[in-house]
Protein backbone atom coordinates (compact mmCIF):
# COMPACT_ATOMS: atom_id res chain seq x y z
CA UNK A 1 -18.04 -29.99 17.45
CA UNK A 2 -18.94 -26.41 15.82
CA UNK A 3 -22.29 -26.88 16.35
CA UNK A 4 -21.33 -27.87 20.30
CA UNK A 5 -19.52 -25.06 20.67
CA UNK A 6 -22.21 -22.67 19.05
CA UNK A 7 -25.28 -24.20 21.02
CA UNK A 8 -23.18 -23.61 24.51
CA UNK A 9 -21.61 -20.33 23.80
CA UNK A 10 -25.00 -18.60 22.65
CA UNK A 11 -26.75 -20.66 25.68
CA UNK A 12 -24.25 -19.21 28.35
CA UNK A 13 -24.98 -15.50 26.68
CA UNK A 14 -29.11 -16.41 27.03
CA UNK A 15 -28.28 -17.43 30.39
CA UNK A 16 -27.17 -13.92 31.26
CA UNK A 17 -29.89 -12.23 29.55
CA UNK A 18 -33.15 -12.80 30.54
CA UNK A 19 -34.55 -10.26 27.92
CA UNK A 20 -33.27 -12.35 25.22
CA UNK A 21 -34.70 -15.44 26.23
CA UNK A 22 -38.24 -14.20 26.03
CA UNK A 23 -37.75 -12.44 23.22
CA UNK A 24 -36.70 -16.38 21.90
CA UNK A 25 -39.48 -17.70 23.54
CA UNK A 26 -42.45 -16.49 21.78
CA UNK A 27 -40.59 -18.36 19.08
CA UNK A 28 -40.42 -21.78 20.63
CA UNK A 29 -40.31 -24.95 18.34
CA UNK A 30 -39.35 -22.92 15.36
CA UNK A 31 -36.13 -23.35 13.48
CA UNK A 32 -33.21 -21.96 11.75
CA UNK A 33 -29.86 -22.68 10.06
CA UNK A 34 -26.68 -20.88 10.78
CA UNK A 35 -24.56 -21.46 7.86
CA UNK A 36 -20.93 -20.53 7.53
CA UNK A 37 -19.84 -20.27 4.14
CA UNK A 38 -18.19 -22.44 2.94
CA UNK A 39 -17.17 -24.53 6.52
CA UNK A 40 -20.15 -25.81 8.18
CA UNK A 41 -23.88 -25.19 8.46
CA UNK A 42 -25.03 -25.62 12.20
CA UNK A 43 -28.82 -26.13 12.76
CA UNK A 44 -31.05 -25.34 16.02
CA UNK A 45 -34.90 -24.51 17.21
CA UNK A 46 -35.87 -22.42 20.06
CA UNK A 47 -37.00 -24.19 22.97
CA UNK A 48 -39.81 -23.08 25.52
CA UNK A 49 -37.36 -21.51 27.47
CA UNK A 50 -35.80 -19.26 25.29
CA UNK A 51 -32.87 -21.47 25.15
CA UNK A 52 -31.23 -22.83 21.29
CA UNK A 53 -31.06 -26.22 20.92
CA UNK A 54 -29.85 -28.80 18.75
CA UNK A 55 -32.37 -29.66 15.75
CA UNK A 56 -31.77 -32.23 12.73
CA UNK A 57 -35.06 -32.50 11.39
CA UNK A 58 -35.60 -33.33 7.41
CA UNK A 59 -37.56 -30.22 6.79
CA UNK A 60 -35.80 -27.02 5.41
CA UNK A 61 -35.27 -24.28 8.30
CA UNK A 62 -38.01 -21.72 8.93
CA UNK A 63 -34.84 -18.41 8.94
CA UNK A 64 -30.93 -19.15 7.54
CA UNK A 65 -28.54 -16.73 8.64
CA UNK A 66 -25.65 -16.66 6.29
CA UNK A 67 -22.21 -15.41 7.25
CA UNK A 68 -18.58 -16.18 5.49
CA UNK A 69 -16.39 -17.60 7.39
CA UNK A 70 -13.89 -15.21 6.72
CA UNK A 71 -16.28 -12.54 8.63
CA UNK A 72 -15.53 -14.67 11.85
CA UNK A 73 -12.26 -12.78 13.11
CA UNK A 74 -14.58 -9.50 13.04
CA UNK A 75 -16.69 -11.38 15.66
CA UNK A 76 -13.78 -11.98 18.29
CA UNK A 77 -12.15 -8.11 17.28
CA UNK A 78 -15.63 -6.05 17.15
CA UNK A 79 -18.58 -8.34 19.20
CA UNK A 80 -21.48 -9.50 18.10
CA UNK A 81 -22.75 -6.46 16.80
CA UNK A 82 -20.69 -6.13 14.16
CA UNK A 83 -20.29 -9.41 12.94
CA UNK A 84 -24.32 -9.49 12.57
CA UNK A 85 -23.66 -6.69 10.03
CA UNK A 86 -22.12 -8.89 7.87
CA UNK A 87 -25.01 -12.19 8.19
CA UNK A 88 -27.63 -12.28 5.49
CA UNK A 89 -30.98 -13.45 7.15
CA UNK A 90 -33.98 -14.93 4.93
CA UNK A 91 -36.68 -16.86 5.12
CA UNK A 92 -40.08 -15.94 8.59
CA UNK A 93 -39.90 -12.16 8.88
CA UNK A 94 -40.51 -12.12 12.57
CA UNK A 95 -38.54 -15.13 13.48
CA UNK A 96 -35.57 -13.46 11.57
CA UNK A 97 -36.20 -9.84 13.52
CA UNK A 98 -36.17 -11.53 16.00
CA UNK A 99 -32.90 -13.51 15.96
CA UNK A 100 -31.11 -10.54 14.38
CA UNK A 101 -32.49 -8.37 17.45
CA UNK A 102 -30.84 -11.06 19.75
CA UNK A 103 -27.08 -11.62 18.27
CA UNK A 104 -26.54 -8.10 17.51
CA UNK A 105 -27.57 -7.20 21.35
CA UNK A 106 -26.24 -10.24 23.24
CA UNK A 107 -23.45 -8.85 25.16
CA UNK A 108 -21.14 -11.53 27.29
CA UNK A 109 -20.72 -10.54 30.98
CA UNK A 110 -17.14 -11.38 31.25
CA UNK A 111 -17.02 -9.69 35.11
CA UNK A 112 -20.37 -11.83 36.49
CA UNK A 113 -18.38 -15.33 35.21
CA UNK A 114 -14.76 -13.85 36.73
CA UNK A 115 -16.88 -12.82 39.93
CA UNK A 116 -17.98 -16.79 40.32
CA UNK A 117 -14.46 -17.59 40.05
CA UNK A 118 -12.19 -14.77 41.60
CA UNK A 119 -14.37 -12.54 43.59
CA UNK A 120 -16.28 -9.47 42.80
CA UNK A 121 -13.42 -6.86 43.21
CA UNK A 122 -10.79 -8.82 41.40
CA UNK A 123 -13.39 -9.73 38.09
CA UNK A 124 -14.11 -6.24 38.17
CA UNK A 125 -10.61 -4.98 37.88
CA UNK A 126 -9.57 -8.19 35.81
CA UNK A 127 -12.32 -6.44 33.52
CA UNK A 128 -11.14 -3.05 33.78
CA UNK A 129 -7.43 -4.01 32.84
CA UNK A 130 -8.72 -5.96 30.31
CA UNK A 131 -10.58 -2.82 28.88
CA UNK A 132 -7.51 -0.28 29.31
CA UNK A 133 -5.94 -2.83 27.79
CA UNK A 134 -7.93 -2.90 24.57
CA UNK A 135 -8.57 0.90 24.40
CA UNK A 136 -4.45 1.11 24.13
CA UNK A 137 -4.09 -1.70 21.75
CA UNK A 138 -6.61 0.35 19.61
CA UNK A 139 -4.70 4.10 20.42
CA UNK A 140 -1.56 2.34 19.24
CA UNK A 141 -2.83 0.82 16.43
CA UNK A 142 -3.91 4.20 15.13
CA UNK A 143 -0.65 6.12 16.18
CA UNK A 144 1.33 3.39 14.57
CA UNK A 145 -1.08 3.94 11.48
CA UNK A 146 -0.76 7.58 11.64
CA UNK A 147 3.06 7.43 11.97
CA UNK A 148 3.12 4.57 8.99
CA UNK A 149 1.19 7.59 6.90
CA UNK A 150 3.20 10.68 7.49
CA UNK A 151 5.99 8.83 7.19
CA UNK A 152 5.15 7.55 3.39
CA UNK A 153 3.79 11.18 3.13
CA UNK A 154 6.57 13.13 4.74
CA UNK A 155 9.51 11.52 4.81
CA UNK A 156 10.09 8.59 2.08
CA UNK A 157 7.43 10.24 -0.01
CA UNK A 158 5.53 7.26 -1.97
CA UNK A 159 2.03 8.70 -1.17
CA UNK A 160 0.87 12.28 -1.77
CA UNK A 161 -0.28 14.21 0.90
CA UNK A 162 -4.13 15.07 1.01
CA UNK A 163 -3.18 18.90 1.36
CA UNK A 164 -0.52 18.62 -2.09
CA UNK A 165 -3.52 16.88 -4.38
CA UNK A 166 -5.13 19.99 -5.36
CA UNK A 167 -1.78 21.40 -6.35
CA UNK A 168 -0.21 18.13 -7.54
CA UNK A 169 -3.55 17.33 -10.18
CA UNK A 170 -3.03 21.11 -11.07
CA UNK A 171 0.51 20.06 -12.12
CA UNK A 172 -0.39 17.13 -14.22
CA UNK A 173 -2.96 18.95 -16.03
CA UNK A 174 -0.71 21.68 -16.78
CA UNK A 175 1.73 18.88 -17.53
CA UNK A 176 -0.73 17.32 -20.17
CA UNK A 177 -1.68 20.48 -21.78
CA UNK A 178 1.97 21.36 -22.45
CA UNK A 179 2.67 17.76 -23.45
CA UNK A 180 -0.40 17.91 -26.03
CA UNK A 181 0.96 21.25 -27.22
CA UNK A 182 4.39 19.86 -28.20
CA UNK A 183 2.83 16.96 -29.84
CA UNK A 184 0.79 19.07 -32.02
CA UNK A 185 3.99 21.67 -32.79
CA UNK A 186 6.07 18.24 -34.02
CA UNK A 187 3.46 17.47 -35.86
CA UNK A 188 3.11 20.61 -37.80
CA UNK A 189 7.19 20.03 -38.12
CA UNK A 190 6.78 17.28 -39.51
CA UNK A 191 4.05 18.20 -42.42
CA UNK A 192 6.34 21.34 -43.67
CA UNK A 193 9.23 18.71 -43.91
């Protein structure tokens, strides 16, 4: 089912990019693995077309592209591009350029498959709310983040302040030296005893 869902997903994103596809196709017939550690390994060629499809052949994969499964939540947060940062690809030099090239530029056109279904002008400001929506999920994530810092900072002080550190290691040294002092003066109290 992983390997259904894989083979249609990246098909529907070739689909919409015709640069991709024959970048793919002067790779036709060859091979690779995409194996997420430790859940599943799924395993397709290139066809003439540019297109991935389905391969289960007894020979070991040409490229393997490698990613932990517990990368995969980057993929649906950041894109593509950023879960490709995390895949370790070996084996064919070019074939593997060339796939990397691919996932980390495959972009999916979310307003040309809303257009088929609710117009042009309402998949482009489906997309555009969609967007706005995003960019203030992200600006209140950070404000939230911000406020969770000068808050531990500021006003229930459990962290330290970048500004204070200078000052604050300052005091600790100081702190030490004295500390080492009194140590050594007891000790001199204690041989005249």
């Amino acid at each position: 089912m992983l390997s259904t869902i894989f083979l249609s997903a990246t098909n529907h994103l070739l689909a919409q990019a015709g640069w991709a596809r024959a970048r793919l196709q002067a790779h036709a017939g060859r091979t690779a693995r995409l194996a997420l550690v430790p859940l599943a390994t799924i395993d397709f060629s290139v066809s003439a077309d540019g297109h991935v499809a389905e391969w289960a052949g007894e020979d070991a994969p040409e490229v393997t592209l490698r990613l932990a499964v517990v990368d995969l939540p980057r993929l649906l947060v950041d894109g593509l591009e950023s879960a490709m940062r995390q895949v370790r690809i070996e084996g064919n030099a070019d074939f593997a350029e060339a796939l990397g090239f691919v996932f980390r530029h495959l972009r999916w056109d979310a307003e040309e498959d809303l257009a088929r279904v609710f117009g042009d002008i309402a998949a482009h400001r489906l997309v555009d709310t969609a967007q706005w929506l995003a960019g203030e999920g992200r600006r209140s994530a950070e404000r939230a983040g911000g406020n969770l810092v000068e808050y531990l900072t500021e006003e229930a002080p459990l962290l330290v302040p970048r500004a204070a550190l200078p000052g604050f290691a300052q005091e600790v040294a100081a702190l030490r030296d004295a500390v080492g002092r009194l140590d050594k003066r007891l000790e001199r109290l204690e041989r005249r005893r």
